[in-house]
Protein backbone atom coordinates (compact mmCIF):
# COMPACT_ATOMS: atom_id res chain seq x y z
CA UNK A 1 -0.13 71.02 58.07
CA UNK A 2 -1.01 71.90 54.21
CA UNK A 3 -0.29 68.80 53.05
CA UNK A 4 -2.84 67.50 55.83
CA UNK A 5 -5.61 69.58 55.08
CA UNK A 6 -5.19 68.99 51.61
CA UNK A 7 -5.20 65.11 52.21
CA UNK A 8 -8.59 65.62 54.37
CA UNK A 9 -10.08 67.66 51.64
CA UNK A 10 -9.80 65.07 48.96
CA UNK A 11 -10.86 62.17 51.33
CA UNK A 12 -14.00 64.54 51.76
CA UNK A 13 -14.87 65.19 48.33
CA UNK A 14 -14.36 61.67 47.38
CA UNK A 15 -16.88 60.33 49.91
CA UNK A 16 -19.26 62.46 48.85
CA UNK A 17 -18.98 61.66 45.25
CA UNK A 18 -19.61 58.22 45.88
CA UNK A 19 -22.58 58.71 48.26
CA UNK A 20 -23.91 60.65 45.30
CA UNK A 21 -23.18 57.77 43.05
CA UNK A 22 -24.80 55.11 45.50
CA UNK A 23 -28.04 57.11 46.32
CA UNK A 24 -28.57 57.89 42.13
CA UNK A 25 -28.22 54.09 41.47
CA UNK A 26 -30.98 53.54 44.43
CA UNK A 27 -32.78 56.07 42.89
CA UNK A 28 -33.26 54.93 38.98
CA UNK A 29 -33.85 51.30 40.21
CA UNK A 30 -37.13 52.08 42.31
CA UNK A 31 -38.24 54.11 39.26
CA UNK A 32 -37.23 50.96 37.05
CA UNK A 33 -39.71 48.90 39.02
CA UNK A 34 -42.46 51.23 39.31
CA UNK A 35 -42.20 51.61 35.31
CA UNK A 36 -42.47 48.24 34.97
CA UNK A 37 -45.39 47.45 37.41
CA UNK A 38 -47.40 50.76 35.16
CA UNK A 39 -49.26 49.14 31.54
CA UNK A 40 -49.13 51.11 28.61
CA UNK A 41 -53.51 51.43 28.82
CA UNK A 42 -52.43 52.93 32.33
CA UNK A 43 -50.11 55.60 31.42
CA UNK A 44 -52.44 56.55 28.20
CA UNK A 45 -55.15 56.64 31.03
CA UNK A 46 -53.31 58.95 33.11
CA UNK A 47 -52.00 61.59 30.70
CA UNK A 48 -55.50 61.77 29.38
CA UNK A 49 -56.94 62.67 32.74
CA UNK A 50 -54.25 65.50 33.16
CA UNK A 51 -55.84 69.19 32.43
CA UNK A 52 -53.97 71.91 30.61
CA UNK A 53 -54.07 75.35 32.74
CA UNK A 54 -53.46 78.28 31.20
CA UNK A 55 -52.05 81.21 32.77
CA UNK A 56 -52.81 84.96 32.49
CA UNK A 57 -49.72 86.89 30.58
CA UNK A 58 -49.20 89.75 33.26
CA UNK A 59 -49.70 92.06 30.46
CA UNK A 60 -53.61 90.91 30.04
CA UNK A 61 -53.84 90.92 33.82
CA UNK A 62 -52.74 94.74 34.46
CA UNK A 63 -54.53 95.71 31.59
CA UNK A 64 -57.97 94.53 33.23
CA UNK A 65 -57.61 95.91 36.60
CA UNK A 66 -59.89 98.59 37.89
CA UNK A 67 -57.77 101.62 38.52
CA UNK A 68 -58.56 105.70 39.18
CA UNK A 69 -56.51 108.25 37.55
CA UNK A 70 -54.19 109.67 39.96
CA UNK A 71 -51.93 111.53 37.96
CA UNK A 72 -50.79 112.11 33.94
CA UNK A 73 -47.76 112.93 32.87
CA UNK A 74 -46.27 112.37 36.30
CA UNK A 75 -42.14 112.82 36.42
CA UNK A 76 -40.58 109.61 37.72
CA UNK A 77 -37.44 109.02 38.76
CA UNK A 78 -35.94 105.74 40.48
CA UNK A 79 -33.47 105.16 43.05
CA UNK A 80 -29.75 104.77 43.55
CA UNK A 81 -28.58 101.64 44.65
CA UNK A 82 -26.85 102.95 47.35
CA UNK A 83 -30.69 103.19 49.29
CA UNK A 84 -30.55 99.57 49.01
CA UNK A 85 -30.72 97.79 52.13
CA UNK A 86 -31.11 101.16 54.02
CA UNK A 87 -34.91 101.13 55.87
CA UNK A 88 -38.01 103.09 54.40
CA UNK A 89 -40.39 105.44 56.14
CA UNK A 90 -43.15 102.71 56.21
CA UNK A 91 -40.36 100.89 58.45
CA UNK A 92 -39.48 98.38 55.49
CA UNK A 93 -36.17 97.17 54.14
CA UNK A 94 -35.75 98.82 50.55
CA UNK A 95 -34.87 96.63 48.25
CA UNK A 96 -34.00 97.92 44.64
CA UNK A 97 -35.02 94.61 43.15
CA UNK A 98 -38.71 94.88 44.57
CA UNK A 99 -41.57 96.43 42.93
CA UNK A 100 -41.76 99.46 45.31
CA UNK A 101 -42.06 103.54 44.83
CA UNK A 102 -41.97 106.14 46.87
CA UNK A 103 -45.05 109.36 47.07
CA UNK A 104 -45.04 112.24 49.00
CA UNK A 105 -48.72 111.81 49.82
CA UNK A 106 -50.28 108.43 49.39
CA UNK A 107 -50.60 105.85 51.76
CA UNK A 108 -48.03 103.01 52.27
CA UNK A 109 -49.01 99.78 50.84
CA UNK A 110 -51.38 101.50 48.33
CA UNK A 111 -50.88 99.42 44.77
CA UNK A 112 -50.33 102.22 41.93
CA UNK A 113 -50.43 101.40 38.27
CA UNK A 114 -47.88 103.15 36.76
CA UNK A 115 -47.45 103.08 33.17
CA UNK A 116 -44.82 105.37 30.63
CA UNK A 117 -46.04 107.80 28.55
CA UNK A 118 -43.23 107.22 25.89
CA UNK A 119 -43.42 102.88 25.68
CA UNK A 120 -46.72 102.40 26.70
CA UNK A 121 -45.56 99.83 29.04
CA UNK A 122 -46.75 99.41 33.16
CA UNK A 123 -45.77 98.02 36.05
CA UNK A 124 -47.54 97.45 39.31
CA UNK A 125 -45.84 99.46 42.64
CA UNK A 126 -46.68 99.20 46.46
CA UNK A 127 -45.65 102.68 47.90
CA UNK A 128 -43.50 101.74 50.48
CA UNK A 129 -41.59 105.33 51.34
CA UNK A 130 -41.59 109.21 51.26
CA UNK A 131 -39.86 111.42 48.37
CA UNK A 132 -39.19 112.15 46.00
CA UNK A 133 -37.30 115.61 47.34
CA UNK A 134 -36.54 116.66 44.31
CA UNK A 135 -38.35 119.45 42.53
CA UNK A 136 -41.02 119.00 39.88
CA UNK A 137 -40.58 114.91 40.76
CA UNK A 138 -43.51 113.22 40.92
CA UNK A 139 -42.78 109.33 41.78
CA UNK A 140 -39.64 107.71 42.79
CA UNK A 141 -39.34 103.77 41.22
CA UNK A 142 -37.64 100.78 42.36
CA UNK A 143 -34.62 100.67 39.50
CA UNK A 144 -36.38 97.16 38.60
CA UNK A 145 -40.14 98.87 38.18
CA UNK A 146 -38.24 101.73 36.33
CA UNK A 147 -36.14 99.55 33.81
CA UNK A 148 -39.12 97.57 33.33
CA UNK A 149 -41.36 100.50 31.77
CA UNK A 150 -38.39 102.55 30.32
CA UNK A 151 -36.91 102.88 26.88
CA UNK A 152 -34.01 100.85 26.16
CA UNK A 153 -31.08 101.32 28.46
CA UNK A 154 -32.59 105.03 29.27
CA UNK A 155 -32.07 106.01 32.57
CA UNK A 156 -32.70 109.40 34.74
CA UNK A 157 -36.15 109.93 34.39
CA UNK A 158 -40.12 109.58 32.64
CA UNK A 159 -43.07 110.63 32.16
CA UNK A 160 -45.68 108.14 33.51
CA UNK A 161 -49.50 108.01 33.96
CA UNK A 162 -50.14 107.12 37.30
CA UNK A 163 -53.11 105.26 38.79
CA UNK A 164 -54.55 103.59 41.96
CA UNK A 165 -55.70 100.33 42.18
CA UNK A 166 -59.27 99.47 43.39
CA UNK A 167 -60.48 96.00 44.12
């Protein structure tokens, strides 16, 4: 019976290394004849009529957002991983990876700016749930917002600035 599936295995994995091979060789010689139909004055024409776009660093796009002071020198904390996967009070799957927080009183799905004190750095959170319960805690972060604005492999918590968004 092992020696069986064993046998079926390899027949497997052989066919489908040479239905890779066969569909690659397909492959390069339709781009072979499509190079060779294109004139040099062609392709100069073509790259010429191609447009550089730049993109925004997301640095220079927080920066210029209108936001109100909500709070300075907030405390924020950020979540355990065990929350992960465990649902919100907005009814939402928390997700440590996400850029999410938690408030005690602001609206779910309000955008907050929040940026630390100590690097100068910010991140942009949707409040998503309630908390933090802990006293003299102002904001709870998504461990991904938090490591993003944090010193250096600091954890626990920060003082932040916070501020709401307004488009």
């Amino acid at each position: 019976m092992k020696n069986t599936l064993k046998y079926v295995s390899f027949v497997l994995v052989l066919a489908l290394i040479y239905s890779f091979s066969v569909q690659t060789t397909k492959h390069l010689d339709r781009k072979g004849v499509v190079l060779d139909t294109i004139k040099k004055k062609d392709t100069i024409a073509l790259l010429d009529s191609v447009k550089k776009i730049e993109v925004p660093k997301m640095e220079d796009s927080i920066a210029n957002l209108n936001t109100k002071i909500f709070k300075k020198n907030a405390h924020a904390s950020y979540y355990h991983d065990k929350f992960t996967g465990r649902r919100t009070a907005s009814g939402k799957i928390f997700d440590n990876k996400k850029m999410t927080a938690a408030h005690k009183s602001l609206k779910f799905g309000t955008k907050v700016k929040v940026t630390s004190v100590a690097t100068n750095k910010s991140v942009i959170v949707t409040i998503t749930d309630r908390g933090p319960f802990t006293k003299g805690r102002d904001i709870d972060l998504s461990k991904a917002a938090f490591m993003k604005i944090c010193p250096n492999k600091y954890g626990g918590h920060i003082k932040v600035d916070i501020e709401i968004i307004t488009e």
